[in-house]
PDB file of N, CA and C in Angstrom:
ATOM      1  N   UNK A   1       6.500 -27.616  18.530  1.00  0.00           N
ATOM      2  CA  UNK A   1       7.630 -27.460  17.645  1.00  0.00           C
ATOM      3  C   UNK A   1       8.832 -27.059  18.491  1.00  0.00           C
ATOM      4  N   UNK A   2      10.145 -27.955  18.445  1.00  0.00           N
ATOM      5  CA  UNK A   2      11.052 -27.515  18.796  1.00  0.00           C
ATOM      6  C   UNK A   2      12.486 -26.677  18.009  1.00  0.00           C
ATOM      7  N   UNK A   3      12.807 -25.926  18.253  1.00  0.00           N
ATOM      8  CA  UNK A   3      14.222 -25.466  17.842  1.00  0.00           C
ATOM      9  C   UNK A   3      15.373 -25.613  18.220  1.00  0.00           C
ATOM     10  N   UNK A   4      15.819 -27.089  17.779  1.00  0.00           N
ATOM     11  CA  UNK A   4      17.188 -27.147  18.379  1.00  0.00           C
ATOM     12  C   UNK A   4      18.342 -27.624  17.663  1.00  0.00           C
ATOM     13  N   UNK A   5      19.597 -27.608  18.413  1.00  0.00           N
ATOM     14  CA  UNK A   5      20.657 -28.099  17.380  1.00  0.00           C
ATOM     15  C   UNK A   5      20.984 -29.409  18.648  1.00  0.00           C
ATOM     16  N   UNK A   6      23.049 -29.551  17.884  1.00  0.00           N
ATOM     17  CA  UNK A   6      23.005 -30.865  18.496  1.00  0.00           C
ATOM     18  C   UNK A   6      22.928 -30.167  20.287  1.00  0.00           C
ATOM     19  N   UNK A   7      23.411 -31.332  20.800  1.00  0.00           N
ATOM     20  CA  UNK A   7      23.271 -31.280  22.288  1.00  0.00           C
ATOM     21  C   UNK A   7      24.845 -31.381  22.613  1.00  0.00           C
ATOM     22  N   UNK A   8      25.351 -30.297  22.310  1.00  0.00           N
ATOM     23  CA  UNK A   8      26.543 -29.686  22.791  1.00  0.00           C
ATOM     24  C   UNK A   8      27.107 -28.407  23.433  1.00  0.00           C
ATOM     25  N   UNK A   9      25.787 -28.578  24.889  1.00  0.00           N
ATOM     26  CA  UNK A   9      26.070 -27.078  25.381  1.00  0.00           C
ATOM     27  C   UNK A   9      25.495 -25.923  24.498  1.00  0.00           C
ATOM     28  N   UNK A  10      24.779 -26.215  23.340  1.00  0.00           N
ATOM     29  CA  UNK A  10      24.213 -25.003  22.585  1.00  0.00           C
ATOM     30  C   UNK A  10      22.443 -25.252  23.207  1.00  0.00           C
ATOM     31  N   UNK A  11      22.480 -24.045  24.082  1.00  0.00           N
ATOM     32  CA  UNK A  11      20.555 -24.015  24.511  1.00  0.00           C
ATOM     33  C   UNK A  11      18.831 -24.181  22.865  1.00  0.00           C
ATOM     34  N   UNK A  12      18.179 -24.883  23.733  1.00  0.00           N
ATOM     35  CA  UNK A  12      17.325 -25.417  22.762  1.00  0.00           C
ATOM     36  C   UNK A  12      16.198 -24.456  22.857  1.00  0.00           C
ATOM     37  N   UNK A  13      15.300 -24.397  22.288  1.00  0.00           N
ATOM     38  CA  UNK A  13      14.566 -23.303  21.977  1.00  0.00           C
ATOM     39  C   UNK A  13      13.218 -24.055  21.669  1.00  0.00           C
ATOM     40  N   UNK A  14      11.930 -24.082  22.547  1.00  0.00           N
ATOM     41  CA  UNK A  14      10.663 -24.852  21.770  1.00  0.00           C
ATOM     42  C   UNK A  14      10.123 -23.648  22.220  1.00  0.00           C
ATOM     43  N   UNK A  15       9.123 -23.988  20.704  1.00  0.00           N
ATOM     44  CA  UNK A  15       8.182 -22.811  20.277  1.00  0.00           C
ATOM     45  C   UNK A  15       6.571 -23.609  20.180  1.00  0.00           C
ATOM     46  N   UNK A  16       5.834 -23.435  21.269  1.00  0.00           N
ATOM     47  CA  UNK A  16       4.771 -23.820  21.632  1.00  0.00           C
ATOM     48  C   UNK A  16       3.541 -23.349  20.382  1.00  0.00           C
ATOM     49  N   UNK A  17       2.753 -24.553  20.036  1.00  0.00           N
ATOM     50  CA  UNK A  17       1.539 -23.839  18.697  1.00  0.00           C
ATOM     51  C   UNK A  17       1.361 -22.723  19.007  1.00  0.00           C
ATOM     52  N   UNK A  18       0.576 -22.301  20.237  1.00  0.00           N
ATOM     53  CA  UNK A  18      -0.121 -21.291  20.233  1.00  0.00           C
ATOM     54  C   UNK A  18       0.880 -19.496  19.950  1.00  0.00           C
ATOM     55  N   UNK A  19       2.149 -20.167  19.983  1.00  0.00           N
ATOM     56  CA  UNK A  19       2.985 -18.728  20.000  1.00  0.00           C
ATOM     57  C   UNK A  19       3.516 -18.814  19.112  1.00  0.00           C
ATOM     58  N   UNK A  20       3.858 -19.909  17.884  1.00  0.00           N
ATOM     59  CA  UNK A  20       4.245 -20.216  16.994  1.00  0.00           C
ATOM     60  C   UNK A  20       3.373 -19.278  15.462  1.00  0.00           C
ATOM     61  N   UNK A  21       2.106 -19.467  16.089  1.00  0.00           N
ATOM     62  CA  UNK A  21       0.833 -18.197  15.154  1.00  0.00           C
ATOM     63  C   UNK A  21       1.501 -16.831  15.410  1.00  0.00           C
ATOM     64  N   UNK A  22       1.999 -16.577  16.119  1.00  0.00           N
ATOM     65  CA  UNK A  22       2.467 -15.029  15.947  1.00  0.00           C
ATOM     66  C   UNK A  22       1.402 -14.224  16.041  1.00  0.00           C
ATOM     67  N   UNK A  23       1.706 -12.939  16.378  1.00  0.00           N
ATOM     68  CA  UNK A  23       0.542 -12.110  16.684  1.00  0.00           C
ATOM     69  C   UNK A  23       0.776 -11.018  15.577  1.00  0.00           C
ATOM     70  N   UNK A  24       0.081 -10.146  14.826  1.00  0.00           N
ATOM     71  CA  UNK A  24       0.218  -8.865  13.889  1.00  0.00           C
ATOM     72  C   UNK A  24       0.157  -7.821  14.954  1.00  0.00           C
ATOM     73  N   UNK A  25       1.213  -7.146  14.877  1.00  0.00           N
ATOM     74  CA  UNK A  25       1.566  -5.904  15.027  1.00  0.00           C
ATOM     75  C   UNK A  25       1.846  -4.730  14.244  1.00  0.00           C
ATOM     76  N   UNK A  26       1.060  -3.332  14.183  1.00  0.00           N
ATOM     77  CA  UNK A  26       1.619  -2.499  13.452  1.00  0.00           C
ATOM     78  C   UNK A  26       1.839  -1.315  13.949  1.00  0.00           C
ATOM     79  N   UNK A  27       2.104  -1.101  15.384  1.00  0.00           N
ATOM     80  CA  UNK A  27       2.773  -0.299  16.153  1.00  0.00           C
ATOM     81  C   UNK A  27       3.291  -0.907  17.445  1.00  0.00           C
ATOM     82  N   UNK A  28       4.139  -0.148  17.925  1.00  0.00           N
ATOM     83  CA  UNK A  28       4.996  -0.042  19.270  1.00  0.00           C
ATOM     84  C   UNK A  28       5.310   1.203  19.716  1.00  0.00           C
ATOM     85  N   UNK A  29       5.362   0.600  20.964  1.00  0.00           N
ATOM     86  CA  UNK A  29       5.578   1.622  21.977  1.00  0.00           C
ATOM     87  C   UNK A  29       6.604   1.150  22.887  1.00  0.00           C
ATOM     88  N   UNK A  30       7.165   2.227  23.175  1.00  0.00           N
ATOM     89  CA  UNK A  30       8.554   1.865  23.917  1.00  0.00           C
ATOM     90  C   UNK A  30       8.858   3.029  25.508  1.00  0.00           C
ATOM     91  N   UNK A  31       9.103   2.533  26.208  1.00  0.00           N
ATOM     92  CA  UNK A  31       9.419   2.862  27.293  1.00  0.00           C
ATOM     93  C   UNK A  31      10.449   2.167  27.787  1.00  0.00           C
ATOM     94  N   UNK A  32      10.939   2.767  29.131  1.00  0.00           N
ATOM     95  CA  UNK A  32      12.311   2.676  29.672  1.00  0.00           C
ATOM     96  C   UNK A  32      12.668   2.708  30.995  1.00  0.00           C
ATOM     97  N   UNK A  33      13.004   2.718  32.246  1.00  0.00           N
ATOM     98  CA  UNK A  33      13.468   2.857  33.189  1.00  0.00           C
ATOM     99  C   UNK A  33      14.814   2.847  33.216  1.00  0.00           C
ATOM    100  N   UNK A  34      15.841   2.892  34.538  1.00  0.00           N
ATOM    101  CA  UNK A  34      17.221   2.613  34.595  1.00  0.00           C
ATOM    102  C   UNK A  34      17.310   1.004  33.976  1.00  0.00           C
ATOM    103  N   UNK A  35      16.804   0.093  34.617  1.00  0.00           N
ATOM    104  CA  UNK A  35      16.770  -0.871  34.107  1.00  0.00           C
ATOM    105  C   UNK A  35      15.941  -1.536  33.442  1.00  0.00           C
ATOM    106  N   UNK A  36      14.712  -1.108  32.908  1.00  0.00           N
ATOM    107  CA  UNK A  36      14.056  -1.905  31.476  1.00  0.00           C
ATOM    108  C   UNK A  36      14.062  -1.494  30.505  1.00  0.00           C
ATOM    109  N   UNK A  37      13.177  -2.210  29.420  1.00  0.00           N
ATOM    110  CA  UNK A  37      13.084  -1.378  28.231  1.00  0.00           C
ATOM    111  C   UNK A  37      11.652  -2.501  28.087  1.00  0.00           C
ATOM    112  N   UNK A  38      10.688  -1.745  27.907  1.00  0.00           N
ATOM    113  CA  UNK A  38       9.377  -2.287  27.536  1.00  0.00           C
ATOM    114  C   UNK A  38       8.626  -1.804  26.727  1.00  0.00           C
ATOM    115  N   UNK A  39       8.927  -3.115  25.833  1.00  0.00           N
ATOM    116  CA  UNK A  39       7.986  -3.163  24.636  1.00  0.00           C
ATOM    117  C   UNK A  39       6.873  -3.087  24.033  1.00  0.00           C
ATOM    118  N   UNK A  40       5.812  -2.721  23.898  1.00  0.00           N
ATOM    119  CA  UNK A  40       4.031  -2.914  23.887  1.00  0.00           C
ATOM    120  C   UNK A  40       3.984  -3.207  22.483  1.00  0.00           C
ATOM    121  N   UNK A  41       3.628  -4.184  21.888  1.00  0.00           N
ATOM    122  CA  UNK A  41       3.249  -4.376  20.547  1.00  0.00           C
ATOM    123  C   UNK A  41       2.002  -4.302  20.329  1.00  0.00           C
ATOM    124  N   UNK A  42       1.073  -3.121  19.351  1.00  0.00           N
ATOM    125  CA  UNK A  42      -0.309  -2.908  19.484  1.00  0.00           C
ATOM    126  C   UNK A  42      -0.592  -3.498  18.028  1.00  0.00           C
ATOM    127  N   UNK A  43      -1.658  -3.149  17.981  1.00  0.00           N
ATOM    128  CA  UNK A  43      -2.587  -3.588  16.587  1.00  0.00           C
ATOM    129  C   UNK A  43      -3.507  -2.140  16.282  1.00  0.00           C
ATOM    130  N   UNK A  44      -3.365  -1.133  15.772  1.00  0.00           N
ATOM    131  CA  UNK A  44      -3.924  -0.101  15.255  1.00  0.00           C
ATOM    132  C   UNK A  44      -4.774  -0.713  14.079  1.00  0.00           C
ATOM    133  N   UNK A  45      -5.858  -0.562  14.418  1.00  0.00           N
ATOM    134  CA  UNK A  45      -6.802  -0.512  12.962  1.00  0.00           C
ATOM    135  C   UNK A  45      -8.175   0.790  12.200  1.00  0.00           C
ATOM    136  N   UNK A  46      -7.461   1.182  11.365  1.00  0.00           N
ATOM    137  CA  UNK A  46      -8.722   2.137  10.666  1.00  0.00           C
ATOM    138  C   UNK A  46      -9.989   2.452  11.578  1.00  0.00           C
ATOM    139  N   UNK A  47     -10.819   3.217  12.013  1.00  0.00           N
ATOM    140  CA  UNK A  47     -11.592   3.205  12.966  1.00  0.00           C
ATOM    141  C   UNK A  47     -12.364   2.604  13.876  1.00  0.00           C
ATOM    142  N   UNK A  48     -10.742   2.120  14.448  1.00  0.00           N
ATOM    143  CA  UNK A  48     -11.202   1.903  15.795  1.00  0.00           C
ATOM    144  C   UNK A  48     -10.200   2.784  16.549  1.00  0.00           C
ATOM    145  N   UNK A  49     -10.889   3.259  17.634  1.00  0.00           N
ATOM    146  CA  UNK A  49     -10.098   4.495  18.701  1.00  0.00           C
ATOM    147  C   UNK A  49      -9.253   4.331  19.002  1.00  0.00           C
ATOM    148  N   UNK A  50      -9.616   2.666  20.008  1.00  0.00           N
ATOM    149  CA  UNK A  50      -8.799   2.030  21.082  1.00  0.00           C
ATOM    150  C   UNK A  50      -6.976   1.139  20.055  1.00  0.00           C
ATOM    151  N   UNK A  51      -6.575   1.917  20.314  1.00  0.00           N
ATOM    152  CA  UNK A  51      -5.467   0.140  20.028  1.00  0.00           C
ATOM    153  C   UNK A  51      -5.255  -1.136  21.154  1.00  0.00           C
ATOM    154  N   UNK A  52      -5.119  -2.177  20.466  1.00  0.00           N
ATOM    155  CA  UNK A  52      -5.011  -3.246  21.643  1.00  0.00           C
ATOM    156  C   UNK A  52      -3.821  -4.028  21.512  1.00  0.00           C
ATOM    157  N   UNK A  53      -2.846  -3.476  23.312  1.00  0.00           N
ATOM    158  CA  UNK A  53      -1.727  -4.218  23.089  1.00  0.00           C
ATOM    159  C   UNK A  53      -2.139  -5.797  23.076  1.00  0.00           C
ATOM    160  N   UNK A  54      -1.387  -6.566  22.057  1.00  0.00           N
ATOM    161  CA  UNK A  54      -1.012  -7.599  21.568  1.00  0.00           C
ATOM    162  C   UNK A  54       0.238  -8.318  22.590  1.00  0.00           C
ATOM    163  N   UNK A  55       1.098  -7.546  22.607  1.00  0.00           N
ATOM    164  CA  UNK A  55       2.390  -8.648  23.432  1.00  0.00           C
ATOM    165  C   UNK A  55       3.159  -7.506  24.189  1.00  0.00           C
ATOM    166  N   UNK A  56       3.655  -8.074  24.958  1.00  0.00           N
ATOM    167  CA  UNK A  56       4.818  -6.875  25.546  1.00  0.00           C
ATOM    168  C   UNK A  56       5.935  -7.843  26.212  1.00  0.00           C
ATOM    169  N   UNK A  57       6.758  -7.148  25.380  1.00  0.00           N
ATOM    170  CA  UNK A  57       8.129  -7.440  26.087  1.00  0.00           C
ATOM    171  C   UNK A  57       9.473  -6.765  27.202  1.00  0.00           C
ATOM    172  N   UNK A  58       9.583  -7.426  28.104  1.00  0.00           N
ATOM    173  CA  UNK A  58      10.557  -6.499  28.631  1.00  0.00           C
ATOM    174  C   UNK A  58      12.196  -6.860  28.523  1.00  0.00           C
ATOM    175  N   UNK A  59      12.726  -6.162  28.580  1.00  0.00           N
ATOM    176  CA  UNK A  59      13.980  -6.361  28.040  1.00  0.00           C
ATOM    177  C   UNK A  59      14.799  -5.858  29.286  1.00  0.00           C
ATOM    178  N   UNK A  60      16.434  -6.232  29.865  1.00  0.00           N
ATOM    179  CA  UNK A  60      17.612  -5.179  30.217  1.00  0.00           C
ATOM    180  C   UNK A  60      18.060  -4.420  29.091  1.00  0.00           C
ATOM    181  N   UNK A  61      18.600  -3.434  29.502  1.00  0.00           N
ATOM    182  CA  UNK A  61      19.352  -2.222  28.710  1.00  0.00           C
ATOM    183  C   UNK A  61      20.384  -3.135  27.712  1.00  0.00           C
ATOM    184  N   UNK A  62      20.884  -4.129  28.039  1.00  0.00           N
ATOM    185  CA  UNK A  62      21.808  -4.613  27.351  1.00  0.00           C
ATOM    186  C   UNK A  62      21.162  -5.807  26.124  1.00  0.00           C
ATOM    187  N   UNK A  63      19.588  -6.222  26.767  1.00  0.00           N
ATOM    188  CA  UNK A  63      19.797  -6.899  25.676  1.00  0.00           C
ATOM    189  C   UNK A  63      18.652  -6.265  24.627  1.00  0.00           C
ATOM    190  N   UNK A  64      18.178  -5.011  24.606  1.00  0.00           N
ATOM    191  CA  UNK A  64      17.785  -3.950  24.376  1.00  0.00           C
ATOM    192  C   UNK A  64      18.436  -3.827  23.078  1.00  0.00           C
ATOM    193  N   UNK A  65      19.692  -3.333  23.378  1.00  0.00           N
ATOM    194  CA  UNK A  65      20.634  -3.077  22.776  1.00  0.00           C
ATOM    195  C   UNK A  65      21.202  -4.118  22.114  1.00  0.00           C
ATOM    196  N   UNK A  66      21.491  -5.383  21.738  1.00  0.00           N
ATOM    197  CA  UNK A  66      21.367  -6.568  21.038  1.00  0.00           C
ATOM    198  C   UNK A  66      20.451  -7.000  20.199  1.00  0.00           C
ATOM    199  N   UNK A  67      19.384  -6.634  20.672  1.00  0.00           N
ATOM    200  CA  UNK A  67      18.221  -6.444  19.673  1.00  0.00           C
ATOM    201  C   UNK A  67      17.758  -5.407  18.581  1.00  0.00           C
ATOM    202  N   UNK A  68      18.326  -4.315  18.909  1.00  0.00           N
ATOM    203  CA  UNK A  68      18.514  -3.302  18.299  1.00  0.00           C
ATOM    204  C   UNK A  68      19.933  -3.570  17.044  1.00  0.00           C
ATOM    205  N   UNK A  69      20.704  -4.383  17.773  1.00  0.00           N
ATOM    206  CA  UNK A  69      21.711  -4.326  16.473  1.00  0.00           C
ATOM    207  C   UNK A  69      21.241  -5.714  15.519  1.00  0.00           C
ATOM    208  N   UNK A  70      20.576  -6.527  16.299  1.00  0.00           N
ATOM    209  CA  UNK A  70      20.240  -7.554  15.218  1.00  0.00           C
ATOM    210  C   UNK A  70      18.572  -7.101  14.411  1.00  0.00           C
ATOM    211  N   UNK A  71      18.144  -6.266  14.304  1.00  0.00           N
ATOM    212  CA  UNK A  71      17.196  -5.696  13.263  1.00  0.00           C
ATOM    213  C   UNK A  71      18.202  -5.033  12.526  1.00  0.00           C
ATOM    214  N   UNK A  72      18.919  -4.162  13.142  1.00  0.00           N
ATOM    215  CA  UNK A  72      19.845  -3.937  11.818  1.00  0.00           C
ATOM    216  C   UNK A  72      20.394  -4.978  10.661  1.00  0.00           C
ATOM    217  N   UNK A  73      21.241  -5.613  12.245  1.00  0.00           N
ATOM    218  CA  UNK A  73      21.535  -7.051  10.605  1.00  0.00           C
ATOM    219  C   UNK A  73      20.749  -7.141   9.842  1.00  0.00           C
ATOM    220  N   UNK A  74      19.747  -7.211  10.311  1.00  0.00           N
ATOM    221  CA  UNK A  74      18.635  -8.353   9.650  1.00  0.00           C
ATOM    222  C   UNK A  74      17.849  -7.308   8.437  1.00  0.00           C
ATOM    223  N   UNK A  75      17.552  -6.306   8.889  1.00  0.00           N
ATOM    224  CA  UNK A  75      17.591  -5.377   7.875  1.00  0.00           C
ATOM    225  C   UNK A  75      18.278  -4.808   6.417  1.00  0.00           C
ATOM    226  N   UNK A  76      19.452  -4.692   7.014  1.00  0.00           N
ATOM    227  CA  UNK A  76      20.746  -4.555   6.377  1.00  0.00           C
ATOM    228  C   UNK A  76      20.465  -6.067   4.992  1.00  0.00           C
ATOM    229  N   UNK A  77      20.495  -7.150   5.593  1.00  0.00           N
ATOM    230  CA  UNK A  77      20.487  -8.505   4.715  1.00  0.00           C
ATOM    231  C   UNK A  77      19.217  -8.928   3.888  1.00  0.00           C
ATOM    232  N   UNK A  78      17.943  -8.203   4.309  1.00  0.00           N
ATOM    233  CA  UNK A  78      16.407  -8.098   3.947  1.00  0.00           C
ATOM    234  C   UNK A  78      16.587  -7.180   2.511  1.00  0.00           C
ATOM    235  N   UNK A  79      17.619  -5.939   3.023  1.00  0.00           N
ATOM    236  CA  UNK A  79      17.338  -4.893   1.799  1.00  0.00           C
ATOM    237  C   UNK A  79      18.354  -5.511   0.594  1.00  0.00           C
ATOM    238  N   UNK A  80      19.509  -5.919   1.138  1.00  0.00           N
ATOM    239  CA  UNK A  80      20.608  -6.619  -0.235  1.00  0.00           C
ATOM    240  C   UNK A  80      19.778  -7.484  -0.820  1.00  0.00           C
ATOM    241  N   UNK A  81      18.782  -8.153  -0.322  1.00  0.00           N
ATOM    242  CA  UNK A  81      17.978  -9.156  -1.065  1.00  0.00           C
ATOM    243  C   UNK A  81      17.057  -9.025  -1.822  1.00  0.00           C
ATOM    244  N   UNK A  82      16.182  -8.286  -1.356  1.00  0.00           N
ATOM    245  CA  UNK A  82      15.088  -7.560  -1.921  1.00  0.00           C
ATOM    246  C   UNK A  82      14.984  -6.120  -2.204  1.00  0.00           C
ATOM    247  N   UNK A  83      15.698  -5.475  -1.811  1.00  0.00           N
ATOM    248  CA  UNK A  83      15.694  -3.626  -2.536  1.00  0.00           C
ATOM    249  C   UNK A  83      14.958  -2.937  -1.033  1.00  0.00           C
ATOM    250  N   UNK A  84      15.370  -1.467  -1.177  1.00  0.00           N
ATOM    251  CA  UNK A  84      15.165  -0.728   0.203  1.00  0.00           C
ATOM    252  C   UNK A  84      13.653  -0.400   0.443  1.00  0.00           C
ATOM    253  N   UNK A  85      13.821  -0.875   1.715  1.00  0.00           N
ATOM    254  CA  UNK A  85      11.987  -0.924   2.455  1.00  0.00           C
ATOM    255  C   UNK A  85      12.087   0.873   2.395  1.00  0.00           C
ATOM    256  N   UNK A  86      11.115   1.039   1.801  1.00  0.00           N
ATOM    257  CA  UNK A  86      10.385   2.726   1.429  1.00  0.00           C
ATOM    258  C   UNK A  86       9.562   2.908   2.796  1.00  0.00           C
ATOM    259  N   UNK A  87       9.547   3.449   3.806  1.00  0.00           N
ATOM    260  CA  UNK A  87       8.721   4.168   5.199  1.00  0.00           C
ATOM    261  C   UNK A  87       7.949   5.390   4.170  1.00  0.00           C
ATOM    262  N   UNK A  88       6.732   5.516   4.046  1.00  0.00           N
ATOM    263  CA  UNK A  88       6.370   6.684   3.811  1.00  0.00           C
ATOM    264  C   UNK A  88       6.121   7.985   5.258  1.00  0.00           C
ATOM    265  N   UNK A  89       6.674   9.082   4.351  1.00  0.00           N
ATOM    266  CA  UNK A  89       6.844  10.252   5.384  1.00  0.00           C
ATOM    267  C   UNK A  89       7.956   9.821   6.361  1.00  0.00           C
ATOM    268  N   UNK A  90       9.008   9.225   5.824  1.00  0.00           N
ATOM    269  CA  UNK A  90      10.460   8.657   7.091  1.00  0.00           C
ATOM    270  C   UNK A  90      11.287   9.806   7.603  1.00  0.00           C
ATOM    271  N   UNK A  91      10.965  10.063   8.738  1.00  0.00           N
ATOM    272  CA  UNK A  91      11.508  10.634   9.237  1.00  0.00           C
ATOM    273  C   UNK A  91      12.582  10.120  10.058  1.00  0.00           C
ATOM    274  N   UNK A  92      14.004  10.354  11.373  1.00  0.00           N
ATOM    275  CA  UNK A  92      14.974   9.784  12.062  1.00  0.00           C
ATOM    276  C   UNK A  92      13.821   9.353  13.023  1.00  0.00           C
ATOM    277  N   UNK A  93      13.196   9.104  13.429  1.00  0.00           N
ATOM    278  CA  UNK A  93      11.890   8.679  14.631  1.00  0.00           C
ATOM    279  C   UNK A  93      11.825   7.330  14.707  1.00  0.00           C
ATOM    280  N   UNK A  94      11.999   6.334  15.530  1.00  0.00           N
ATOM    281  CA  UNK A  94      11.591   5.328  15.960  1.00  0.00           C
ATOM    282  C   UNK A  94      10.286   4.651  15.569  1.00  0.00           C
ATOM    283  N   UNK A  95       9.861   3.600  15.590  1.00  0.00           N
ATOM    284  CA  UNK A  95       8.322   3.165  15.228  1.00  0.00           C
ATOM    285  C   UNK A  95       7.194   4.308  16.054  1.00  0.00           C
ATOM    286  N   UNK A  96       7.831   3.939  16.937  1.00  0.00           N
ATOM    287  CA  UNK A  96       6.873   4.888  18.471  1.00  0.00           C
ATOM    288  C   UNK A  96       7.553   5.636  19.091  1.00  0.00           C
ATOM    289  N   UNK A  97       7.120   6.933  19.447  1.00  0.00           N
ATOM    290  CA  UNK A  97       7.626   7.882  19.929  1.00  0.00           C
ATOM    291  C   UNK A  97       8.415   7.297  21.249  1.00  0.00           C
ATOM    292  N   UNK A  98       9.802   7.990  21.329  1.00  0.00           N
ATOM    293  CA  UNK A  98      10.451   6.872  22.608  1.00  0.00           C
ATOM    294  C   UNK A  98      10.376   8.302  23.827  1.00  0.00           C
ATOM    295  N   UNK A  99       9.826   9.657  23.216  1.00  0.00           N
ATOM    296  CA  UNK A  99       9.640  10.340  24.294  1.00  0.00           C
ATOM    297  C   UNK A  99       7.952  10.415  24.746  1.00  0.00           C
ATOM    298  N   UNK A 100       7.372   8.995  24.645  1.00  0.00           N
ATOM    299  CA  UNK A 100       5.967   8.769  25.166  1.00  0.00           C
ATOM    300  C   UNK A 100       5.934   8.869  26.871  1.00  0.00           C
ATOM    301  N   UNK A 101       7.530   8.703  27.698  1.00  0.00           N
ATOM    302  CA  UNK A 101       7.279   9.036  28.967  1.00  0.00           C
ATOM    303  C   UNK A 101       7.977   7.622  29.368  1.00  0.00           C
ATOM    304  N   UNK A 102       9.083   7.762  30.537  1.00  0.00           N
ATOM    305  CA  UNK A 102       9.934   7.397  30.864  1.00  0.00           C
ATOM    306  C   UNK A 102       8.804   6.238  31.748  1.00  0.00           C
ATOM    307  N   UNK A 103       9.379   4.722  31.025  1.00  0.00           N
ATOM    308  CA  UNK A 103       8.119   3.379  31.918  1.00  0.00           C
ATOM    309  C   UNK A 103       8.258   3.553  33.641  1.00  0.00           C
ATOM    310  N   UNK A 104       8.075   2.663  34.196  1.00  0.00           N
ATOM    311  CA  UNK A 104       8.362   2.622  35.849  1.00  0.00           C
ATOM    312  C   UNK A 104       8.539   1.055  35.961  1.00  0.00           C
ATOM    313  N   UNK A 105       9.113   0.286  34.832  1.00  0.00           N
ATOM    314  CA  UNK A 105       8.932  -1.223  34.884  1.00  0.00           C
ATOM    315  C   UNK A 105      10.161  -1.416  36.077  1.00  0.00           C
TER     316      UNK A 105
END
């Protein structure tokens, strides 16, 4: 499957089957250096001990930060549509604790 528009200098985007399935995630973990920001997307399930990262992404600080404002959008446009996502026990905290310990990526 590809994602693209016309062919005017706008970059094309193919999304291969196997990554196209998407993986379930219901935690993250986040770490940091001067220059990364790395992502761990796990799969927590009811008793089992272990979680197993699923994907990890690494990011620069900047596009870190781009990503961070487009969940907002996207958030922001999710809740006008459908009514406000309820977090039980929401606290100001991140998905994952972001003081889990500074990465070394």
């Amino acid at each position: 499957m590809s994602l693209e528009n016309n062919n005017q200098g706008q970059l094309q985007f193919e999304l291969p089957q196997n990554v196209a399935q998407g993986e379930y995630a219901n935690f993250a973990i986040i770490t940091h250096s001067s220059s990364d920001f790395v992502i761990d997307f796990a799969r927590v399930l009811p008793g089992v001990p272990k979680a197993q990262v699923k994907s990890r992404v690494i990011l620069a600080p900047e596009h870190a930060k781009r990503l961070l404002l487009a969940l907002q959008e996207n958030l922001m446009r999710y809740e006008s549509e459908f009514g406000v996502i309820k977090v039980p026990n929401q606290q100001p905290a991140p998905i994952a604790p972001l003081n889990f310990g500074k990465g070394d990526a």
